[in-house]
N, C-alpha and C. Protein backbone atom coordinates (compact mmCIF):
# COMPACT_ATOMS: atom_id res chain seq x y z
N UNK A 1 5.58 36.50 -10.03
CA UNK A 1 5.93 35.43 -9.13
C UNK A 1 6.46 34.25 -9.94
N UNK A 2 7.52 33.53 -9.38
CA UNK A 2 8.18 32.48 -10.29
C UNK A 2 7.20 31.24 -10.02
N UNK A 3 7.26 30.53 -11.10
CA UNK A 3 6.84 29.07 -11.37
C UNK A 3 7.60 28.47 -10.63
N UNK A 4 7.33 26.83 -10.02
CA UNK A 4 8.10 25.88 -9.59
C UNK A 4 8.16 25.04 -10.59
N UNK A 5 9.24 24.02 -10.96
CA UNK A 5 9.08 23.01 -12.15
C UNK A 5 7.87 21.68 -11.13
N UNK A 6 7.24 20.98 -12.11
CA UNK A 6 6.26 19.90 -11.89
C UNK A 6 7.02 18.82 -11.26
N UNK A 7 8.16 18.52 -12.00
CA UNK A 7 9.11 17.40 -11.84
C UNK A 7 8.80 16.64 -10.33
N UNK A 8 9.04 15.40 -9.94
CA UNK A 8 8.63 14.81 -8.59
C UNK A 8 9.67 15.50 -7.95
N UNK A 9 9.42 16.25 -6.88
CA UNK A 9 10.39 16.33 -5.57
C UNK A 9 11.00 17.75 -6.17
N UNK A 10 10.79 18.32 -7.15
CA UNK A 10 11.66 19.22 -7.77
C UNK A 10 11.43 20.68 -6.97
N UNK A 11 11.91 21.69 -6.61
CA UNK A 11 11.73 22.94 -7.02
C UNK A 11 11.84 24.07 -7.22
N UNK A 12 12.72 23.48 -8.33
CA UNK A 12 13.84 24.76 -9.02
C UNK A 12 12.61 25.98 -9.98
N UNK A 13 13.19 27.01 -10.05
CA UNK A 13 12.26 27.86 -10.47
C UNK A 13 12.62 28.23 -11.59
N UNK A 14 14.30 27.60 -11.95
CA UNK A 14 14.61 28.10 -13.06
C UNK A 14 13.80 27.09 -14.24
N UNK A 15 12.68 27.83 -15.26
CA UNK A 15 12.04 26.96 -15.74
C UNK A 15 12.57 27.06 -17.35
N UNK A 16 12.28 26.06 -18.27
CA UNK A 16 12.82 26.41 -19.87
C UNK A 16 11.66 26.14 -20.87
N UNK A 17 11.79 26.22 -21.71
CA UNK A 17 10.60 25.94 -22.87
C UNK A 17 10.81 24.66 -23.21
N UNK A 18 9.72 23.91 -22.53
CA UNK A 18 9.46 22.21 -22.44
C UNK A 18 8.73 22.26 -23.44
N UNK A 19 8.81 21.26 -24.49
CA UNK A 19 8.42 21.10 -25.33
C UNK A 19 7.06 19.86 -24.86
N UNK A 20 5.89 20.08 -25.75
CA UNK A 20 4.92 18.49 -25.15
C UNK A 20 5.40 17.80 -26.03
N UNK A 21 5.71 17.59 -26.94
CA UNK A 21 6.54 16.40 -27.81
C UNK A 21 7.50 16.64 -28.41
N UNK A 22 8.27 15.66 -28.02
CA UNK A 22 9.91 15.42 -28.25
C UNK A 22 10.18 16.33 -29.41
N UNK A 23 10.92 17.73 -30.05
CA UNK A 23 11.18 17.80 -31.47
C UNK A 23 11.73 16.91 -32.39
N UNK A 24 12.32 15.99 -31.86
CA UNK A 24 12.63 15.28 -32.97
C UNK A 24 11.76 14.46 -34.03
N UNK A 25 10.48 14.69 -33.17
CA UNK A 25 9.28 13.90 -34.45
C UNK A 25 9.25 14.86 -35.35
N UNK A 26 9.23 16.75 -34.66
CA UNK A 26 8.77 17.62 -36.47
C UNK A 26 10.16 17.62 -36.97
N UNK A 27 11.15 17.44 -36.29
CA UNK A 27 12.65 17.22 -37.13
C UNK A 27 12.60 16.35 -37.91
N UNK A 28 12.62 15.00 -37.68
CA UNK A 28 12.69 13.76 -39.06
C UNK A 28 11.38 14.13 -40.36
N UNK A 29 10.26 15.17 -39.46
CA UNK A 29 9.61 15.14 -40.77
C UNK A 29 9.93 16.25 -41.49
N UNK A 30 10.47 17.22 -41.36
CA UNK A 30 11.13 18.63 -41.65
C UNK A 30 11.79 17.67 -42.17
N UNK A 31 13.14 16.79 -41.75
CA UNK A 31 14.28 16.42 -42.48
C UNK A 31 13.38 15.37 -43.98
N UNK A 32 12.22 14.92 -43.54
CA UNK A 32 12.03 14.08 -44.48
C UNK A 32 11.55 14.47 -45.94
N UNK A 33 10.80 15.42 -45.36
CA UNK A 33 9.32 16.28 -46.27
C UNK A 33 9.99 17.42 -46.88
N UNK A 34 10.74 18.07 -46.56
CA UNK A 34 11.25 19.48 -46.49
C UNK A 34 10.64 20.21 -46.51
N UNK A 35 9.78 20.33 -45.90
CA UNK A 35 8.79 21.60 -46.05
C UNK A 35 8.72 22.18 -44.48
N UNK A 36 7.81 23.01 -44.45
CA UNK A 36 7.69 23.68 -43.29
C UNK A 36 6.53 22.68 -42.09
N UNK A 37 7.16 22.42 -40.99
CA UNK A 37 6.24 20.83 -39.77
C UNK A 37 4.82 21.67 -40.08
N UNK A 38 3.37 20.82 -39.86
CA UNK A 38 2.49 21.55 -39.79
C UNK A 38 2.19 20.91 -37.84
N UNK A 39 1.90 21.89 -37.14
CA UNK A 39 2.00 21.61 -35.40
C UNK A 39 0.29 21.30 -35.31
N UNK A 40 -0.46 20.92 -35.23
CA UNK A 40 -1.65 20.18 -34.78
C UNK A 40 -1.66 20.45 -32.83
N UNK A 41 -3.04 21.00 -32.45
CA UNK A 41 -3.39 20.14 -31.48
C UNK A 41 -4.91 20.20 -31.43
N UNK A 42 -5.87 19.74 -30.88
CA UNK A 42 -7.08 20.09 -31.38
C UNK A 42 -7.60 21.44 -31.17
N UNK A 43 -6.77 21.97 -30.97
CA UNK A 43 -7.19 23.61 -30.29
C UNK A 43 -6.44 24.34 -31.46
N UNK A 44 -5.53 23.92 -31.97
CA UNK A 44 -4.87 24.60 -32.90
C UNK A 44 -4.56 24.12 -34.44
N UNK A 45 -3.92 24.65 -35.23
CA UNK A 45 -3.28 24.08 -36.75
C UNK A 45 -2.87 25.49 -37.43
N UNK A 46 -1.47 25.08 -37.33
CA UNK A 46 -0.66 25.90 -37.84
C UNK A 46 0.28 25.45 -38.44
N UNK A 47 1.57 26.47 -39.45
CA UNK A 47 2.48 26.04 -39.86
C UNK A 47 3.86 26.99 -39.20
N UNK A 48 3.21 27.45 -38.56
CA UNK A 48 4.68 28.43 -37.96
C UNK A 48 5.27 28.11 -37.20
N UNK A 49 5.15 27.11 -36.14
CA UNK A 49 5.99 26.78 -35.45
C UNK A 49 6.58 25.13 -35.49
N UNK A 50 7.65 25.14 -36.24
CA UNK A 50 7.83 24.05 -36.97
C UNK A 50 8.14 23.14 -36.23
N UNK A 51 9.06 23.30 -34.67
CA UNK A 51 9.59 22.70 -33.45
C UNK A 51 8.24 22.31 -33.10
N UNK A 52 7.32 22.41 -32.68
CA UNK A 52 6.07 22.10 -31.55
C UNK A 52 6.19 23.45 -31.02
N UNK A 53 4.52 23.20 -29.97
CA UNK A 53 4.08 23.80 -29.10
C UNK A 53 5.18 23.41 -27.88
N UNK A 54 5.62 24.12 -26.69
CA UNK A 54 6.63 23.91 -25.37
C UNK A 54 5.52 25.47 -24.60
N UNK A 55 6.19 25.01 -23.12
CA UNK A 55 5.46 25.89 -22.25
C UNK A 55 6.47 26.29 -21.47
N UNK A 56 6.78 27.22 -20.98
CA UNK A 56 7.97 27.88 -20.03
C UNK A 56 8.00 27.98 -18.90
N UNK A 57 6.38 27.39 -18.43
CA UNK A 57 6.41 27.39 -17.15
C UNK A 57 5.76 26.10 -15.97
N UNK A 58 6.58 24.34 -16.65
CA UNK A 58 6.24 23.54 -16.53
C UNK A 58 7.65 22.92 -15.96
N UNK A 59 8.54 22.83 -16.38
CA UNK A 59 10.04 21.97 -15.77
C UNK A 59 11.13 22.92 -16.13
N UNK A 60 11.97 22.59 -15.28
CA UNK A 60 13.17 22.97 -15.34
C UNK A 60 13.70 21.76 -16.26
N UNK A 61 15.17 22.50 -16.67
CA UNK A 61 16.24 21.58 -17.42
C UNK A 61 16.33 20.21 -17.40
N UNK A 62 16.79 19.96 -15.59
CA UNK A 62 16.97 18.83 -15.57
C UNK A 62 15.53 18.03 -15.42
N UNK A 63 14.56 17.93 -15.20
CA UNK A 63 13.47 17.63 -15.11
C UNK A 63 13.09 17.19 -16.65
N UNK A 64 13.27 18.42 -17.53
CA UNK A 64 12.95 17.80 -18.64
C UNK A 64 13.95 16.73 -19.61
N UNK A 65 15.15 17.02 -19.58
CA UNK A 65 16.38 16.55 -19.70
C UNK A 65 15.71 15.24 -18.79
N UNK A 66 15.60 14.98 -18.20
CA UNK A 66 15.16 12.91 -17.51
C UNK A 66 14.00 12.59 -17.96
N UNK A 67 12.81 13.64 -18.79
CA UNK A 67 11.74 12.70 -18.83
C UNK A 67 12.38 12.81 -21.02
N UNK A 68 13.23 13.46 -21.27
CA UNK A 68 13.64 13.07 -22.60
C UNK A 68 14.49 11.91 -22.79
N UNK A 69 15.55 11.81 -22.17
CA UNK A 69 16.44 10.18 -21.79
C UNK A 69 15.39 9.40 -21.04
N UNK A 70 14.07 9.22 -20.58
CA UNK A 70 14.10 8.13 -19.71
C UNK A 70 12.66 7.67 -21.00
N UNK A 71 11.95 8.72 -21.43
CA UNK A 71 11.01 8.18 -22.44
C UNK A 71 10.84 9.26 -23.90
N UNK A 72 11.72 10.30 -24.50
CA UNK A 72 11.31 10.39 -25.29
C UNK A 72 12.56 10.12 -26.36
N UNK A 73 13.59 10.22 -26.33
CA UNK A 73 14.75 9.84 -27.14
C UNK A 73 14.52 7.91 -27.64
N UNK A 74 14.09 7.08 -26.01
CA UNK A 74 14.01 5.67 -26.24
C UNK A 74 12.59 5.82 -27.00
N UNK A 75 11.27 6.37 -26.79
CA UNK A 75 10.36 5.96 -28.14
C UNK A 75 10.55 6.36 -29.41
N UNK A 76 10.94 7.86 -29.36
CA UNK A 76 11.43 8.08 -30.29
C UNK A 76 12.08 7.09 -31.77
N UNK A 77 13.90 6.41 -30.84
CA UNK A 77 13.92 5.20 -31.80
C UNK A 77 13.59 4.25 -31.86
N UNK A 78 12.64 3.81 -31.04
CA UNK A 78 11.82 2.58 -31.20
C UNK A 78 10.42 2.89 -32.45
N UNK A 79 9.67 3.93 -32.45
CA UNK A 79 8.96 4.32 -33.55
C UNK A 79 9.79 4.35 -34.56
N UNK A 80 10.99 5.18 -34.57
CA UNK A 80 11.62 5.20 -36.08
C UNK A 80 12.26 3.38 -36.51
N UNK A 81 12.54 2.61 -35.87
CA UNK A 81 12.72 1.30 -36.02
C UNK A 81 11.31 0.51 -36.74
N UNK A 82 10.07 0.63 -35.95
CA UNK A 82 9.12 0.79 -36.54
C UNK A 82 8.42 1.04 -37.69
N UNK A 83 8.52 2.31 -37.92
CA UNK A 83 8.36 2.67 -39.29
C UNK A 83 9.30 2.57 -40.58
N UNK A 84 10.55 1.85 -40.08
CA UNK A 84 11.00 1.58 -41.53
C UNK A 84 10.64 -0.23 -41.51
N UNK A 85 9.98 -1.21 -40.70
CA UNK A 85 9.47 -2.36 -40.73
C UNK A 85 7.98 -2.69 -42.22
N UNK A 86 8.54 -3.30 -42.85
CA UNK A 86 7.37 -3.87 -43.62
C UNK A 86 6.90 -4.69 -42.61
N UNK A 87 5.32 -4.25 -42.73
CA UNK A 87 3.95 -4.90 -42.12
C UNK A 87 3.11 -5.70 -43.25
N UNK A 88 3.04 -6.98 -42.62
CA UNK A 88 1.84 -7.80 -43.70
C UNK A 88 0.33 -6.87 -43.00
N UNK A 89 -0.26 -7.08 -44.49
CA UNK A 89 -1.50 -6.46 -44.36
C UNK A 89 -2.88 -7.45 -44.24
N UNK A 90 -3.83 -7.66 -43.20
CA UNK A 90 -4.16 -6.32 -42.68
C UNK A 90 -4.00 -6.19 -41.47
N UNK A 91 -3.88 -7.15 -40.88
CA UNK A 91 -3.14 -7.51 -39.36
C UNK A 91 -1.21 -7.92 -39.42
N UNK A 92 -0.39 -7.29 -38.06
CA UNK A 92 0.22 -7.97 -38.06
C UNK A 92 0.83 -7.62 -36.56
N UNK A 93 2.13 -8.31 -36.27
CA UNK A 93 2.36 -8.54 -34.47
C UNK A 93 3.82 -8.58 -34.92
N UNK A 94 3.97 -8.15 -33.70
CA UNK A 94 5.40 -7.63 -34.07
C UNK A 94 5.81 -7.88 -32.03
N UNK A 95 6.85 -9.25 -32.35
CA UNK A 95 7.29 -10.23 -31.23
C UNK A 95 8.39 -8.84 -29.99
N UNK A 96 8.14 -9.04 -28.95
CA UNK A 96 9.43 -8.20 -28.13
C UNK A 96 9.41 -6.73 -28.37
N UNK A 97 8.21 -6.05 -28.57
CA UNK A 97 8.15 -4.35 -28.35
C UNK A 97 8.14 -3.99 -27.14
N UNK A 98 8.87 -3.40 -26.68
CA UNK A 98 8.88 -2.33 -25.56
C UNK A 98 7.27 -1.63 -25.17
N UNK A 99 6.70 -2.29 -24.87
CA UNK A 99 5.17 -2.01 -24.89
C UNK A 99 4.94 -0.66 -23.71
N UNK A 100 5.78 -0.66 -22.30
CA UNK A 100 5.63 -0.09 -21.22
C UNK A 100 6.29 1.34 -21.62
N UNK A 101 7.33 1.18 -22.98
CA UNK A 101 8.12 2.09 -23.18
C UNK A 101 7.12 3.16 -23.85
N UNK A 102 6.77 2.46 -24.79
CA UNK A 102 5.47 3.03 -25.67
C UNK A 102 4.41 4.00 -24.56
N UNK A 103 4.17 3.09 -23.50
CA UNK A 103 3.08 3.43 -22.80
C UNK A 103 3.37 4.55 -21.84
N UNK A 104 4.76 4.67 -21.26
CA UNK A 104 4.70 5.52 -20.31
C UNK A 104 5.65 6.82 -21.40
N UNK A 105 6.06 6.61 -22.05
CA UNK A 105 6.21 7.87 -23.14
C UNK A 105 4.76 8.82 -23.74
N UNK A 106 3.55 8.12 -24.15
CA UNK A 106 2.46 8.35 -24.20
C UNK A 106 1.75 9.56 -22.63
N UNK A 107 2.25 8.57 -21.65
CA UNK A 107 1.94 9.31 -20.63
C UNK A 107 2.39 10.89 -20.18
N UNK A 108 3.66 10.52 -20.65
CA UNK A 108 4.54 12.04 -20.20
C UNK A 108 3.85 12.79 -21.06
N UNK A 109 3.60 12.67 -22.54
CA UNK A 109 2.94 13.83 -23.06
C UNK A 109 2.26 13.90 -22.68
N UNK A 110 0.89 13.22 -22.24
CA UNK A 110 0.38 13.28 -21.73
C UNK A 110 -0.18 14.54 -20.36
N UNK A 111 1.05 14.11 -19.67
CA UNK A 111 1.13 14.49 -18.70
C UNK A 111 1.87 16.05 -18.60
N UNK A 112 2.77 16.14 -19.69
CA UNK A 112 3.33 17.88 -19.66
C UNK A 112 2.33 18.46 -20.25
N UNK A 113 1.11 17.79 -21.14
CA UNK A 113 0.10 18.65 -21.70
C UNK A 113 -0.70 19.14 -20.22
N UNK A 114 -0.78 18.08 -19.58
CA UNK A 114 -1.96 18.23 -18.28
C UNK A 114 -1.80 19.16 -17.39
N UNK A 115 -0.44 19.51 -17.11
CA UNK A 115 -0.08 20.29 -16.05
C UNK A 115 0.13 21.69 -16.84
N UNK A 116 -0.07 21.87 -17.88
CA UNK A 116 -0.04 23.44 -18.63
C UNK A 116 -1.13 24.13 -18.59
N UNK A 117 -1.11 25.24 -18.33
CA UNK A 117 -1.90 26.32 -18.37
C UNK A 117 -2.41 27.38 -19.75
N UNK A 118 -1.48 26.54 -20.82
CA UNK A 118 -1.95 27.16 -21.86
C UNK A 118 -3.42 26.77 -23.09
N UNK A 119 -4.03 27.77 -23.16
CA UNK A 119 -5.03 27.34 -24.06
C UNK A 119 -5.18 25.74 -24.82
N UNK A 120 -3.95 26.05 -25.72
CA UNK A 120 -3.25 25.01 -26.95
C UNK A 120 -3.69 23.62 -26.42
N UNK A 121 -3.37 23.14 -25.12
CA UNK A 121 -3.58 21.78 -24.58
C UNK A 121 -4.16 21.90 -22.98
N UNK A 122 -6.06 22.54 -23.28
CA UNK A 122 -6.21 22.98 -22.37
C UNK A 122 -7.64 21.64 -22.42
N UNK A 123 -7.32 20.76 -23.24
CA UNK A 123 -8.76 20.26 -23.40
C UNK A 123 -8.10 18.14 -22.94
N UNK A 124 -6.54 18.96 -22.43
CA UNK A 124 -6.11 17.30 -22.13
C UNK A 124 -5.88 17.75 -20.17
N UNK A 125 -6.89 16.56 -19.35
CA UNK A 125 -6.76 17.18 -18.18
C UNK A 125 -6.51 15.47 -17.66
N UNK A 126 -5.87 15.28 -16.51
CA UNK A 126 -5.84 13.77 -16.36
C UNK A 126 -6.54 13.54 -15.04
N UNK A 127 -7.08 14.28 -14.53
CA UNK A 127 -8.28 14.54 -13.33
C UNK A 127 -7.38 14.60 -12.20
N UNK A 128 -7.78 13.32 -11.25
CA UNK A 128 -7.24 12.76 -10.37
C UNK A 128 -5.83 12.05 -10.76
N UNK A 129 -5.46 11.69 -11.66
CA UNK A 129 -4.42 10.83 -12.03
C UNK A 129 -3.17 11.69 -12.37
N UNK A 130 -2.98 13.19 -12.22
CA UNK A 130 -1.72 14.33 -12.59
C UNK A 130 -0.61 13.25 -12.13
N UNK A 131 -1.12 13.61 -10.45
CA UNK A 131 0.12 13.46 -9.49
C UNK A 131 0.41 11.94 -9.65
N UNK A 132 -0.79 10.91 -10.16
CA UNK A 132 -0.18 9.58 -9.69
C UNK A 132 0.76 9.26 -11.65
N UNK A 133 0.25 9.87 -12.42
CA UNK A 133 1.46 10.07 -13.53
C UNK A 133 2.66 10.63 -13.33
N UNK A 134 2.57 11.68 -12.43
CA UNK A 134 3.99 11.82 -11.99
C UNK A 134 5.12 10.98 -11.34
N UNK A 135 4.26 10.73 -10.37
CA UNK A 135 4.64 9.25 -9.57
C UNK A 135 5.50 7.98 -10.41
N UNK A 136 4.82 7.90 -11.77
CA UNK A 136 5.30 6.80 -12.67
C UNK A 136 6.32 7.44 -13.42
N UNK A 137 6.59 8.25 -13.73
CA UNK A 137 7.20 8.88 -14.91
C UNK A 137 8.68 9.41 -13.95
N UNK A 138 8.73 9.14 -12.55
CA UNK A 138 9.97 9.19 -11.70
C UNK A 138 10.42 8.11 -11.30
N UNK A 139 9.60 7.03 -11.71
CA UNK A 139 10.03 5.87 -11.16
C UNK A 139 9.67 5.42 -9.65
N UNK A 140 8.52 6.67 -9.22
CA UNK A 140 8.49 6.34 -7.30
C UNK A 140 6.98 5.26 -7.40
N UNK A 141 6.29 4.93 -8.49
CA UNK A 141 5.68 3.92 -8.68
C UNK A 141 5.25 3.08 -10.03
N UNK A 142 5.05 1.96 -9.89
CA UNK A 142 4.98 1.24 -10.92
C UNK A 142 3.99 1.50 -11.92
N UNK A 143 4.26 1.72 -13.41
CA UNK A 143 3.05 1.80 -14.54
C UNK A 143 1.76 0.96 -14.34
N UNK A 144 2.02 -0.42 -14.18
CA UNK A 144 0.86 -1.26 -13.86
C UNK A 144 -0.18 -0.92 -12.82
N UNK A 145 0.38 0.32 -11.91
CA UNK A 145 -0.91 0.70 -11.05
C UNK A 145 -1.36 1.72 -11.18
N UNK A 146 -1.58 2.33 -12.58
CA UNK A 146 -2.67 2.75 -13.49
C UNK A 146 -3.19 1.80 -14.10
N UNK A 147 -4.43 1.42 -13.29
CA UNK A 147 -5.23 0.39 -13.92
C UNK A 147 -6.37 0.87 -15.06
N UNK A 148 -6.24 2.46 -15.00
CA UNK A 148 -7.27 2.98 -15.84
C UNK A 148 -6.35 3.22 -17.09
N UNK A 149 -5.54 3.41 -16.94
CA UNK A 149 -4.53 3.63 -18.65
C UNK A 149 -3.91 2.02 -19.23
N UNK A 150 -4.11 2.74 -20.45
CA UNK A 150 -4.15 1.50 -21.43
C UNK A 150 -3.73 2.61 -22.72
N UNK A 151 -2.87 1.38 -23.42
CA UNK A 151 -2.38 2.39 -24.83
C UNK A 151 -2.27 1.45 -25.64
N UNK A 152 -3.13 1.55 -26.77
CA UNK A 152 -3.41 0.77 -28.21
C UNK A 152 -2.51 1.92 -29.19
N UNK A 153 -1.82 0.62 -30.01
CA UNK A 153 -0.73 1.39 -30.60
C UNK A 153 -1.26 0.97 -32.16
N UNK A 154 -1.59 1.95 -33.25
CA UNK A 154 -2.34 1.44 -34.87
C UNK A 154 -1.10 2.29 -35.68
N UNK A 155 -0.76 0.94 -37.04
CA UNK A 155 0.21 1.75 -37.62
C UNK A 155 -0.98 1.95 -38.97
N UNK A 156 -0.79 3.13 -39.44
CA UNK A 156 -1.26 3.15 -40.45
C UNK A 156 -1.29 2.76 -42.04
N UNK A 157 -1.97 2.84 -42.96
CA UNK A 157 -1.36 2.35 -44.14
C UNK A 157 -0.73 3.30 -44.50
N UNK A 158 0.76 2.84 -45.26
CA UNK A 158 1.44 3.67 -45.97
C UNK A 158 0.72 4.39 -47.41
N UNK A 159 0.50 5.84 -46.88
CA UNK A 159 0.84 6.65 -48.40
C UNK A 159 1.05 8.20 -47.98
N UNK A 160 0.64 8.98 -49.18
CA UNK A 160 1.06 10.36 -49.19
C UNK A 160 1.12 11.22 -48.22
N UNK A 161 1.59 11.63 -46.97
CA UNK A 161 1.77 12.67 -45.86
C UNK A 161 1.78 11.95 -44.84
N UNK A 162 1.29 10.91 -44.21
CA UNK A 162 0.58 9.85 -43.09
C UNK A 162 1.83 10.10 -42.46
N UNK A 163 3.03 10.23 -43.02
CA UNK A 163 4.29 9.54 -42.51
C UNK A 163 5.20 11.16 -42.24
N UNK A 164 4.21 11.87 -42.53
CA UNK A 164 4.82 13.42 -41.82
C UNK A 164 3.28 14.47 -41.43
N UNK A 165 3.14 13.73 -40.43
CA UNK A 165 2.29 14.48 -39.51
C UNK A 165 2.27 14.08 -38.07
N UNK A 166 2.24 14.71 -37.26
CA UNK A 166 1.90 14.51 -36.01
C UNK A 166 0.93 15.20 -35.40
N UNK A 167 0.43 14.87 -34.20
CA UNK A 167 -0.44 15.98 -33.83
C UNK A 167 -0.04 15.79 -31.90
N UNK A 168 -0.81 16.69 -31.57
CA UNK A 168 -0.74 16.53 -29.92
C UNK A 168 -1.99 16.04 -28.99
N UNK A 169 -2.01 15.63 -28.46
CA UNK A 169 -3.12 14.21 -27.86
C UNK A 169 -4.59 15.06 -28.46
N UNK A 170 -5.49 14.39 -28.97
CA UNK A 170 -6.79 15.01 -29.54
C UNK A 170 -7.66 13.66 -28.64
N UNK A 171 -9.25 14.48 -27.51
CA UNK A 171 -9.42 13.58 -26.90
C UNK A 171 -10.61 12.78 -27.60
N UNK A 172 -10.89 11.68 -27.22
CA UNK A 172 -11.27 10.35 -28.32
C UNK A 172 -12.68 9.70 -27.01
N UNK A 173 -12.88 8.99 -27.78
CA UNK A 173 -14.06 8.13 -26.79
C UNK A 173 -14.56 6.87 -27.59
N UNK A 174 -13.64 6.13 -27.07
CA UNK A 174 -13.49 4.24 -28.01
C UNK A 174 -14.14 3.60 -27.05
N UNK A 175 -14.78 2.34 -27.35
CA UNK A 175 -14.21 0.65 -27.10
C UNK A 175 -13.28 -0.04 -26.92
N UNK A 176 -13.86 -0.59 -25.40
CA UNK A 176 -12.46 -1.40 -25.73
C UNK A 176 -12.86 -2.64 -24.49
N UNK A 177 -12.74 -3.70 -24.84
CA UNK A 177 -13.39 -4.84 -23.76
C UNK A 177 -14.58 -4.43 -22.79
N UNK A 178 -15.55 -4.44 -23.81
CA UNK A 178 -17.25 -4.10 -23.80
C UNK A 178 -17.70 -2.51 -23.00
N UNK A 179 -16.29 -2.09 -22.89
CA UNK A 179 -16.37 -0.83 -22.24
C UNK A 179 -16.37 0.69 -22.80
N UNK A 180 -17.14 1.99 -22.38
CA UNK A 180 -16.39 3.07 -23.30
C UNK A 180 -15.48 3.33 -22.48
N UNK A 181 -14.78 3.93 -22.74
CA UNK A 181 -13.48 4.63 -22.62
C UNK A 181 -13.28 6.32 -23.12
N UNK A 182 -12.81 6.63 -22.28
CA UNK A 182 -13.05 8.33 -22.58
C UNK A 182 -11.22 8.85 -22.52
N UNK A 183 -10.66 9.28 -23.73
CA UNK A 183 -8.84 9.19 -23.22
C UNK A 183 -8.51 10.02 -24.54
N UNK A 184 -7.35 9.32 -25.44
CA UNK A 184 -6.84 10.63 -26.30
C UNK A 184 -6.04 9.64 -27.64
N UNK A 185 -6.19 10.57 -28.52
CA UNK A 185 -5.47 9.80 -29.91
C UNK A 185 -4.47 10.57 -29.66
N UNK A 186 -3.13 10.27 -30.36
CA UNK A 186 -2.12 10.98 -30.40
C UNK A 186 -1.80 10.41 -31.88
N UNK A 187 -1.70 11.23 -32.81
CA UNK A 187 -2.05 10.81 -34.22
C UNK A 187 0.39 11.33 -34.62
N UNK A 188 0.88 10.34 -35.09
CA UNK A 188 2.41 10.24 -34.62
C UNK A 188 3.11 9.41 -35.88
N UNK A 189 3.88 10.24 -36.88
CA UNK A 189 4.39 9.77 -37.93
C UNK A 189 4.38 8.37 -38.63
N UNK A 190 3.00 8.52 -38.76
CA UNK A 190 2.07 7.02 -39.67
C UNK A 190 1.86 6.22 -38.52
N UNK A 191 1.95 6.58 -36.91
CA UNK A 191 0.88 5.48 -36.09
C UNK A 191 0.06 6.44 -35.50
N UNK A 192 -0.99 5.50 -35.13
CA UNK A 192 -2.13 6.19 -33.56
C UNK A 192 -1.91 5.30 -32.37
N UNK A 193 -1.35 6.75 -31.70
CA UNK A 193 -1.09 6.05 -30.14
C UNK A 193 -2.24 6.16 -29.67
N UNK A 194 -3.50 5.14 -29.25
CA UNK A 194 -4.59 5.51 -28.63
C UNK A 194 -4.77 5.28 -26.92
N UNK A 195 -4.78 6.56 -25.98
CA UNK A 195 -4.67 5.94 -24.54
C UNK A 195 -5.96 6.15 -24.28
């Protein structure tokens, strides 16, 4: 029986191998490192599949094709802008970031991890909140009314590998304004996206 794609309103059956994060993060580190990507998710660690983990039975083309132009190509170069920035140490702020960009890019992985059925990213579930991430990630409602998501963005210190690894959301349980919080690191070529 065919799959429908997730996409809002979508449902084309022709589905493709959606990747949960953009390739171009194990590309710049393939292009950087030359070695073979190592793919992380907490379920997994390997070196064979140098592209990422993708699922075949989550979006069609165009579905994925709009959530890559609408948030993973724009974080994409906003991280790589990023990481070639000297940071004073040990704090520093950095004026006019695309903060929502950051945040609802976070989400989509998020969110193509959530709606998969495969083992690999079977330990990222967004409960009640699938459909209202979908909702945001089409534009049919506003980010700000996820009042439960929040994304702390940590760059790391520069040294040996930090700056060629990624991983795929690993789930976390922080502080954060006297509260716990139960959500996900996404550990991302020398930052932690924490939602």
């Amino acid at each position: 029986m065919p799959f429908n794609c997730h996409g809002l309103g979508c449902t084309s059956t022709g589905l493709i191998n959606a990747h949960f994060m953009p390739q171009a993060f194990p590309r710049r580190i393939q292009k950087r490192s030359r070695v073979q990507n190592t793919t992380v998710s907490e379920l997994r660690f390997t070196q064979r599949i140098p592209h990422g983990l993708f699922d075949s039975e989550i979006l069609c083309d165009a579905c994925d094709q709009f959530l890559g132009r609408e948030y993973d190509k724009p974080a994409f170069e906003l991280i790589n802008a990023l990481s070639a920035m000297e940071f004073a140490r040990p704090k520093f702020e950095i004026a006019n970031v695309n903060c929502d960009l950051l945040s609802a890019f976070i989400l989509a992985v998020l969110w193509r991890c959530s709606i998969s059925k495969m083992f690999d990213v079977s330990n990222i579930n967004l409960l009640g909140y699938t459909n209202s991430a979908r909702m945001v990630l089409w534009h049919a409602m506003p980010l700000s009314d996820l009042r439960a998501y929040r994304v702390l963005c940590q760059r790391y210190y520069p040294h040996s590998g930090i700056d060629e690894f990624y991983s795929l959301p690993i789930a976390a349980t922080f502080e954060l304004e006297d509260a716990q919080w139960h959500g996900y690191v996404v550990p991302l070529v020398g930052f932690g996206l924490w939602s």
